[in-house]
Protein backbone atom coordinates (compact mmCIF):
# COMPACT_ATOMS: atom_id res chain seq x y z
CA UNK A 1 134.94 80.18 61.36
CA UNK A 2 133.19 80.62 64.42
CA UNK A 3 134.91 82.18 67.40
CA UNK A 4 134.43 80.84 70.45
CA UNK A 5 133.95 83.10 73.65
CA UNK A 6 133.21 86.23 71.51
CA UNK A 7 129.66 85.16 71.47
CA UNK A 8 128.23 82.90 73.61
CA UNK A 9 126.08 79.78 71.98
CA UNK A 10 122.90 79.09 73.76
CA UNK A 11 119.65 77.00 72.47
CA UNK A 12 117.55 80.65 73.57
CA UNK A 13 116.43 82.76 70.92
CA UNK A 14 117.80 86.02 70.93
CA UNK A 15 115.68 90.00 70.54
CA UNK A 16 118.01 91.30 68.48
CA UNK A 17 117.64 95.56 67.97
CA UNK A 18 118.44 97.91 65.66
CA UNK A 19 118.74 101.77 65.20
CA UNK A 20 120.26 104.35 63.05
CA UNK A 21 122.59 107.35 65.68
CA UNK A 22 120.86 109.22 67.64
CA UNK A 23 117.30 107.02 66.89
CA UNK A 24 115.13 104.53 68.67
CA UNK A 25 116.16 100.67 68.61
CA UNK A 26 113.76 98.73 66.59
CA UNK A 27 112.89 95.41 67.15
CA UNK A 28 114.07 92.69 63.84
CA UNK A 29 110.92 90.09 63.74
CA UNK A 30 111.26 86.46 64.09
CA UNK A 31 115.29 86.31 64.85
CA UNK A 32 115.63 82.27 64.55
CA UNK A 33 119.64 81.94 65.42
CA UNK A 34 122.81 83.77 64.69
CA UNK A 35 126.48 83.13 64.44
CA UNK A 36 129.91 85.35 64.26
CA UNK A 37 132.34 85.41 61.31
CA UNK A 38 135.70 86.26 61.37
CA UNK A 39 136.79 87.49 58.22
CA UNK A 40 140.90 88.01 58.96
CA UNK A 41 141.93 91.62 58.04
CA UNK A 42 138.62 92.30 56.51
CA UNK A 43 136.92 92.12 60.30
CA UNK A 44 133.70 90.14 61.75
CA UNK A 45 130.32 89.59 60.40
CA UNK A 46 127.20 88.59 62.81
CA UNK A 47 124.68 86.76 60.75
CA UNK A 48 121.40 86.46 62.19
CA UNK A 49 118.76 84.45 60.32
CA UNK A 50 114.99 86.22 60.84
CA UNK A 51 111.88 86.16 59.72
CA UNK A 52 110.86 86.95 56.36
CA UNK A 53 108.14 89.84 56.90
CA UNK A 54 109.85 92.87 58.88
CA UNK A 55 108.04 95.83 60.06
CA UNK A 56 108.31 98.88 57.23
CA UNK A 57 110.60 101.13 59.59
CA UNK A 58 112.98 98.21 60.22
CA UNK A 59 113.07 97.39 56.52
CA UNK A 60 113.73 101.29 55.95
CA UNK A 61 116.65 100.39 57.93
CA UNK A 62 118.44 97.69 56.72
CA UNK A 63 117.60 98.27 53.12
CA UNK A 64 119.43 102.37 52.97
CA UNK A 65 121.87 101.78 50.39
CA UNK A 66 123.08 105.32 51.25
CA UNK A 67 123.49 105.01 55.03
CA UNK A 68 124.45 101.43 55.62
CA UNK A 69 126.09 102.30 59.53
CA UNK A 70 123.74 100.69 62.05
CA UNK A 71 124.06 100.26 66.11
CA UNK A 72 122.50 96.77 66.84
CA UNK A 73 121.55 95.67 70.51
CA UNK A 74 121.25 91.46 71.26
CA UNK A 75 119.13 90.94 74.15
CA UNK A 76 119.53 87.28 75.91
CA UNK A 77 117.23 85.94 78.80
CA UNK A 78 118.93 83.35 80.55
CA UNK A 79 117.65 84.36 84.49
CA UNK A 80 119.49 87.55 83.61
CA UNK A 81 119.47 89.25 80.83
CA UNK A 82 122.78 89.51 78.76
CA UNK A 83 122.70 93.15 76.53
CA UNK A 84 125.18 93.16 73.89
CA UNK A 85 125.82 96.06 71.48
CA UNK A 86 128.20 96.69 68.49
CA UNK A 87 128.39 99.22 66.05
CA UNK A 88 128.70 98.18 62.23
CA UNK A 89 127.36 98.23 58.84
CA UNK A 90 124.67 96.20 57.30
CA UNK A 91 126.92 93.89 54.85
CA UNK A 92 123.17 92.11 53.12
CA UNK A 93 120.06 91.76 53.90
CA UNK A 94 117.10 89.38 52.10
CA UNK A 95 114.15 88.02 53.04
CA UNK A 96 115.00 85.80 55.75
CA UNK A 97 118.30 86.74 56.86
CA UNK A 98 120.46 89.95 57.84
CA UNK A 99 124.33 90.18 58.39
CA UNK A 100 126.28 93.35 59.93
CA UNK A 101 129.92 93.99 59.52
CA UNK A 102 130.87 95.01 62.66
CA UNK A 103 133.04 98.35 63.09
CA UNK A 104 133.53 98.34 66.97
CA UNK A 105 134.05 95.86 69.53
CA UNK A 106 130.92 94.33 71.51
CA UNK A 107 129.69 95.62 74.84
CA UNK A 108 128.48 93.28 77.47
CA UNK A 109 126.03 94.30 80.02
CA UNK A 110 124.17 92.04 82.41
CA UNK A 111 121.01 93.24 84.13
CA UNK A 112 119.26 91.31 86.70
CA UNK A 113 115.57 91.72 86.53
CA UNK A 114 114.84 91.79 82.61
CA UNK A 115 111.54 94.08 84.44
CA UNK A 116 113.90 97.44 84.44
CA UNK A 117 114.21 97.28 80.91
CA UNK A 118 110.42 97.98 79.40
C-alpha cells in the first residue's frame, strides 16, 4: 500500500545514494522509479527498480550478507533539489531491482541551487 505524503510521486527520475557509516555515498546506476511499502508492525520498505549492471563497490554494498545496515540518500531535481535520507537495511537485491527496510524516519532537505552540491 502506498502512502501518500511520505514520499512524494513525481514523473522525474530520482539519484538515489548509498553508503555503509562513516563511508562515501555511492551512486546506484540506472534508478528507473521507486515506491514506499508499509508493512504494519513489521515497518516500511522503499523499492527502487535500477539498472541491471551496478558498479563493483555498490554491488559490494548491497550484496554483504553480514552487514546488511545501509544509509541511502534520494536526490530529486525539480528547480530545487529535494535530499532525502533514511537509515535501513537492504531487505533484497537482484539484478534490476533493490529494496531497503527502513530503520529511521526520512529527512527532508531542500537546497536551492543543485550547483552547491558537486
Amino acid at each position: 500500500m502506498l502512502m501518500p505524503g511520505l514520499l512524494p510521486e513525481f514523473d522525474v527520475k530520482p539519484r538515489v545514494f548509498v553508503r555503509k557509516m562513516g563511508g562515501e555515498y555511492l551512486e546506484i546506476a540506472g534508478v528507473k522509479s521507486f515506491e514506499r511499502n508499509e508493512h504494519g508492525s513489521a515497518g516500511a520498505e522503499i523499492l527502487f527498480v535500477i539498472a541491471e549492471k551496478q558498479d563493483e563497490a555498490v554491488e559490494r554494498i548491497l550484496q554483504n550478507q553480514n552487514d546488511r545496515f545501509v544509509d541511502v540518500k534520494i536526490e530529486l531535481s525539480m528547480g530545487s533539489l529535494m535530499v532525502m535520507k533514511f537509515s535501513g537495511q537492504v531487505d533484497h537485491y537482484s539484478s534490476g531491482a533493490v529494496g531497503f527496510a527502513m530503520s529511521s524516519d526520512i529527512t527532508t532537505d531542500v537546497v536551492e541551487t543543485p550547483d552547491m552540491l558537486h
